[in-house]
Structure formats: C-alpha cells, structure tokens
Protein backbone atom coordinates (compact mmCIF):
# COMPACT_ATOMS: atom_id res chain seq x y z
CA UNK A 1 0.00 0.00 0.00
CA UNK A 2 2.44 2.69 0.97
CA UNK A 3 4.98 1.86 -2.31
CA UNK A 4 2.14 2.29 -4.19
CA UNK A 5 1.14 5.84 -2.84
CA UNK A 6 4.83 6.17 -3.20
CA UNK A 7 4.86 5.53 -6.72
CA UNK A 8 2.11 7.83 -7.43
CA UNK A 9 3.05 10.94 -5.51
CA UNK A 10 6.76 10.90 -7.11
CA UNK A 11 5.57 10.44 -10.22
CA UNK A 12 2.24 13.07 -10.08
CA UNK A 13 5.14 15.52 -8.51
CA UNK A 14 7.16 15.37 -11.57
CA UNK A 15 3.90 15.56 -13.85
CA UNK A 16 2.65 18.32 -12.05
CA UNK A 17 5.71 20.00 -11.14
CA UNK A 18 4.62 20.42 -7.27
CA UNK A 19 7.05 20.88 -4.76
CA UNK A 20 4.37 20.70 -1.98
CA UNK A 21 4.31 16.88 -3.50
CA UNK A 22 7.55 16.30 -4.33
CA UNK A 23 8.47 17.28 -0.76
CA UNK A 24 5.52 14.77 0.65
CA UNK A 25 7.25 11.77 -1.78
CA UNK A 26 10.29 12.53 -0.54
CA UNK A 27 8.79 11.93 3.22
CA UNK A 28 7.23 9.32 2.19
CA UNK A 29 9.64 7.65 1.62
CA UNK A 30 11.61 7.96 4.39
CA UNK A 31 8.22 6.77 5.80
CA UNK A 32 8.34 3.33 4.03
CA UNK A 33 11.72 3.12 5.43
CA UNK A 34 10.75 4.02 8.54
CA UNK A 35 8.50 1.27 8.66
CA UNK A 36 11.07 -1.49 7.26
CA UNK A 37 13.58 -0.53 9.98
CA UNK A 38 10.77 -0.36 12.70
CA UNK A 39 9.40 -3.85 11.89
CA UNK A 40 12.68 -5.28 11.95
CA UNK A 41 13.55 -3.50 15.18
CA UNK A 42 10.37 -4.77 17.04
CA UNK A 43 11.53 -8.34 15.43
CA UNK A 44 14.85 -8.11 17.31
CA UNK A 45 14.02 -6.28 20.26
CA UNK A 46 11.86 -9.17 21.41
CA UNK A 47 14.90 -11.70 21.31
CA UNK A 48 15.54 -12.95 24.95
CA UNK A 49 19.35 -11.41 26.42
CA UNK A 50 22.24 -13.35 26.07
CA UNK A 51 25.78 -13.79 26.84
CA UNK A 52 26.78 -11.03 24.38
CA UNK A 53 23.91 -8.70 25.08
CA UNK A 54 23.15 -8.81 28.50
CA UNK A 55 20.41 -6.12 28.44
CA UNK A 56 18.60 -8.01 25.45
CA UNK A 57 17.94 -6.44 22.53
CA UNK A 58 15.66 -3.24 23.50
CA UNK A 59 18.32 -0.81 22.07
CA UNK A 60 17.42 -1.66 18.48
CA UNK A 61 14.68 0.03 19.07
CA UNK A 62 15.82 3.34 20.45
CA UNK A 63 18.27 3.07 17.33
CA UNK A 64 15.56 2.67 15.25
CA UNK A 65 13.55 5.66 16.44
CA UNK A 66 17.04 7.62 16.14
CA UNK A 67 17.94 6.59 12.74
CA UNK A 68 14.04 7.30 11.70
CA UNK A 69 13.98 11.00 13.36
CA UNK A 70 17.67 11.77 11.33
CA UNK A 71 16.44 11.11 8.48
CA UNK A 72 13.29 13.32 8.81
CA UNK A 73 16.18 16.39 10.02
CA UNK A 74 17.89 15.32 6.36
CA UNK A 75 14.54 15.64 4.29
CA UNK A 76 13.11 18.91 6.23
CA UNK A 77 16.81 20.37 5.19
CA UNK A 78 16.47 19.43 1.48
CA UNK A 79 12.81 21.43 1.45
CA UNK A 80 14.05 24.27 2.44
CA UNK A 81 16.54 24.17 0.23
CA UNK A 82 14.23 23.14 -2.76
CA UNK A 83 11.78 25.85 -1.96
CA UNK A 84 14.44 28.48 -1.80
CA UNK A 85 15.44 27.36 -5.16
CA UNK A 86 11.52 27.74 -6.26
CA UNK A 87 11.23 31.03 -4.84
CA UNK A 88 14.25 32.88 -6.81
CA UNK A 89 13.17 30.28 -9.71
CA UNK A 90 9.47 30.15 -10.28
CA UNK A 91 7.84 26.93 -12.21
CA UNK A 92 4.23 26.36 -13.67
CA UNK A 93 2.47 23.99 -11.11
CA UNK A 94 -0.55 21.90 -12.36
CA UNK A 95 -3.64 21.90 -9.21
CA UNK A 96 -5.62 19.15 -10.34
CA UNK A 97 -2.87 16.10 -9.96
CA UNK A 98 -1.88 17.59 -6.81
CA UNK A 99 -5.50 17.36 -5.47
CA UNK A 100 -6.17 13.78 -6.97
CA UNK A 101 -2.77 13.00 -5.17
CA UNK A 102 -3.45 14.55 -2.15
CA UNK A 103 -7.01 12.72 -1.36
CA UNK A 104 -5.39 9.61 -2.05
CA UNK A 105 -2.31 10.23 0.23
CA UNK A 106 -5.05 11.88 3.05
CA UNK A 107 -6.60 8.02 2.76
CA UNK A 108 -3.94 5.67 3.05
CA UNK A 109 -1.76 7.83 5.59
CA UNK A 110 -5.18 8.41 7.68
CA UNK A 111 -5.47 4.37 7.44
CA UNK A 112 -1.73 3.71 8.89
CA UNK A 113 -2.63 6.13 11.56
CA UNK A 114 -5.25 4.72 12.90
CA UNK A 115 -3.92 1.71 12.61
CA UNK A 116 -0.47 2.81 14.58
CA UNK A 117 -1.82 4.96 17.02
CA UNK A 118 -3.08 1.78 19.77
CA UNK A 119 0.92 1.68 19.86
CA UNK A 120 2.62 4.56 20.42
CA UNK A 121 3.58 3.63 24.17
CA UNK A 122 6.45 1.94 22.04
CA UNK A 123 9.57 4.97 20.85
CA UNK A 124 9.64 2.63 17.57
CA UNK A 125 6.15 2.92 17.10
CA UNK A 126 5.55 5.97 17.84
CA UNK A 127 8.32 7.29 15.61
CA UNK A 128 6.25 5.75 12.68
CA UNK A 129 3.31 7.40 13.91
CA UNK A 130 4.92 10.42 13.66
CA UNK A 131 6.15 10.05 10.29
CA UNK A 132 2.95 9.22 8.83
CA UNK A 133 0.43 11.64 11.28
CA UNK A 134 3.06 13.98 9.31
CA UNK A 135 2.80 12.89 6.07
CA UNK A 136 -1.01 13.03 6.40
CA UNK A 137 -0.92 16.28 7.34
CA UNK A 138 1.30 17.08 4.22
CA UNK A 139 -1.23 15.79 1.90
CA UNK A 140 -4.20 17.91 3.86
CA UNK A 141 -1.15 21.10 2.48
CA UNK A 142 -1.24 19.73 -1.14
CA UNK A 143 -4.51 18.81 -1.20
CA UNK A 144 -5.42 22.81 0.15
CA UNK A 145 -2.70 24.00 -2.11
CA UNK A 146 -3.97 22.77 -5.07
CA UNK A 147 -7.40 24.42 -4.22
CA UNK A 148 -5.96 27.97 -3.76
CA UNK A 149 -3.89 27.58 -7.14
CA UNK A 150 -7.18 26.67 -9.32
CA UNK A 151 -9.49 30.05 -7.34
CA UNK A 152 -6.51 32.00 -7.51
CA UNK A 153 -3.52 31.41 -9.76
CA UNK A 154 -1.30 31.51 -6.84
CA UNK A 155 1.17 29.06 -7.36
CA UNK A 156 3.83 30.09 -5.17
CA UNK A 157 1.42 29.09 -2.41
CA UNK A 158 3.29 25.46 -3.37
CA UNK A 159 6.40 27.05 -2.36
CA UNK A 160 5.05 28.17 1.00
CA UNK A 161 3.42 25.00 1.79
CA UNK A 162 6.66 23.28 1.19
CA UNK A 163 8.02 25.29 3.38
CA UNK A 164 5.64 24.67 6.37
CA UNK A 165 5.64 21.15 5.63
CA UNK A 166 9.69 20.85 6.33
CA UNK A 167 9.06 23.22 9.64
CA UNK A 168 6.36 20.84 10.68
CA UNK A 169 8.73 17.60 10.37
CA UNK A 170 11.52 19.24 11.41
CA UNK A 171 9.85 20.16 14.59
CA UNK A 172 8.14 16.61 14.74
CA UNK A 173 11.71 14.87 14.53
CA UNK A 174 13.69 17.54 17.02
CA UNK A 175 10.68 16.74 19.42
C-alpha cells in the first residue's frame, strides 16, 4: 500500500511540477523506510538477552527511532533548500494532480494512523506514527494548495506550503 502511494506521488510531482508533493514523496519515503527498519527493530528487540547482550535487545529500538527522526532532520533540510530554489526560480504547477494525489495520500496515511496509534507507548512505534500523522498532514497542504492555485492562480502558495511542511517535520523529529 504505501509503495504504491509512493509511486504515485513521485511520479504526479514530476507531472505536475509540485514541490508541496515532491516534498511529501520525498517523506514518504523515508516513511516506508521508517517502517522497514521499525518492523525489523520490534523483530529483534523481542529476542531474549544473552551472553553477548546482557540487556537483550531493546536498544534496536531506540536506534531505530534515532535513525528514523535523522532522516526526517535530512529531508526537512532538502525542502528548504528546494523551496528556496523555487522562490528565486518560479515553475508552472498543475492543481488538479496535486489534489487527486493529495485525497489519495489523506486516505492511506489516515489508514496507517489509525492503525499505529493503539501503539505509540512503544519509541519505535511511535516514531512511525509520527512520520505518517506527518505525512497526512502534508497531503491535507497539497490537497489545500492545489485548491488555492485553481481560485486563484497563486502558485507560489506550493512554495510556501513546502516550506511549512519541512518546519512541521523538522519540529516533529527535534521533538
């Protein structure tokens, strides 16, 4: 489910030439990876201690959660850089792939959510819950953005909301 999402928002971001979506495929997938290294963290974290690892395994979780929030700092920094690049460096952005996008994203990252959220007493967990309460949220800013573009021709509004987005994750991973 989510590397199909994937596949769509990277390639409706190129078709439509949206930062605003290009950012939110860009999260995403540090989402999906989020999720791989999660799964396998919760895998090894249950493993009983041993000799070697006298504490168990709990750690790999608390690594996970680290490695997850770095890479969020990494993508928030690319954003900003991308929509200082779009600012000095205007583009055409088309609203209506950007909307269909965004409904589709607001779906599937509301689903993983809810799903998620019974968990969150878990760092691992909730670092994935974070990513993808996040990424929802980014699709509600396409999904908006593409609205004000068609009533008003605004398109650096994409710029803005690309913007926001990377504060929002930014302040979601230093948290």
């Amino acid at each position: 489910m989510v590397g199909g999402i994937l596949t769509l928002k990277l390639s409706f971001a190129v078709f439509t030439n949206s930062l605003a979506l290009l950012s939110d495929s860009w999260h995403l997938i540090t989402d999906f990876a989020s999720l791989l290294i999660s799964w396998w963290c919760l895998k090894v974290a249950t493993k009983q201690a041993d000799c070697k690892n006298t504490f168990g395994y709990y750690r790999y979780s608390v690594l996970s959660a680290l490695i997850n929030n770095v890479s969020l700092i990494g993508i928030s920094l690319f954003i900003f850089y991308k929509a200082i690049d779009r600012f000095f460096h205007p583009v055409v952005v088309e609203p209506h792939g950007m909307i269909y996008v965004a409904i589709a994203g607001i779906i599937v990252n509301g689903l993983i959510v809810l799903n998620l959220k019974q968990h969150t007493k878990n760092l691992n967990v909730k670092s994935a819950f974070l990513h993808f309460a996040g990424d929802a949220l980014a699709d509600l800013g396409v999904l908006l953005g593409g609205l004000v573009i068609i009533f008003t021709g605004w398109a650096k509004v994409d710029t803005l909301l690309s913007s926001i987005l990377a504060c929002l994750v930014l302040k979601s991973a230093v948290k």
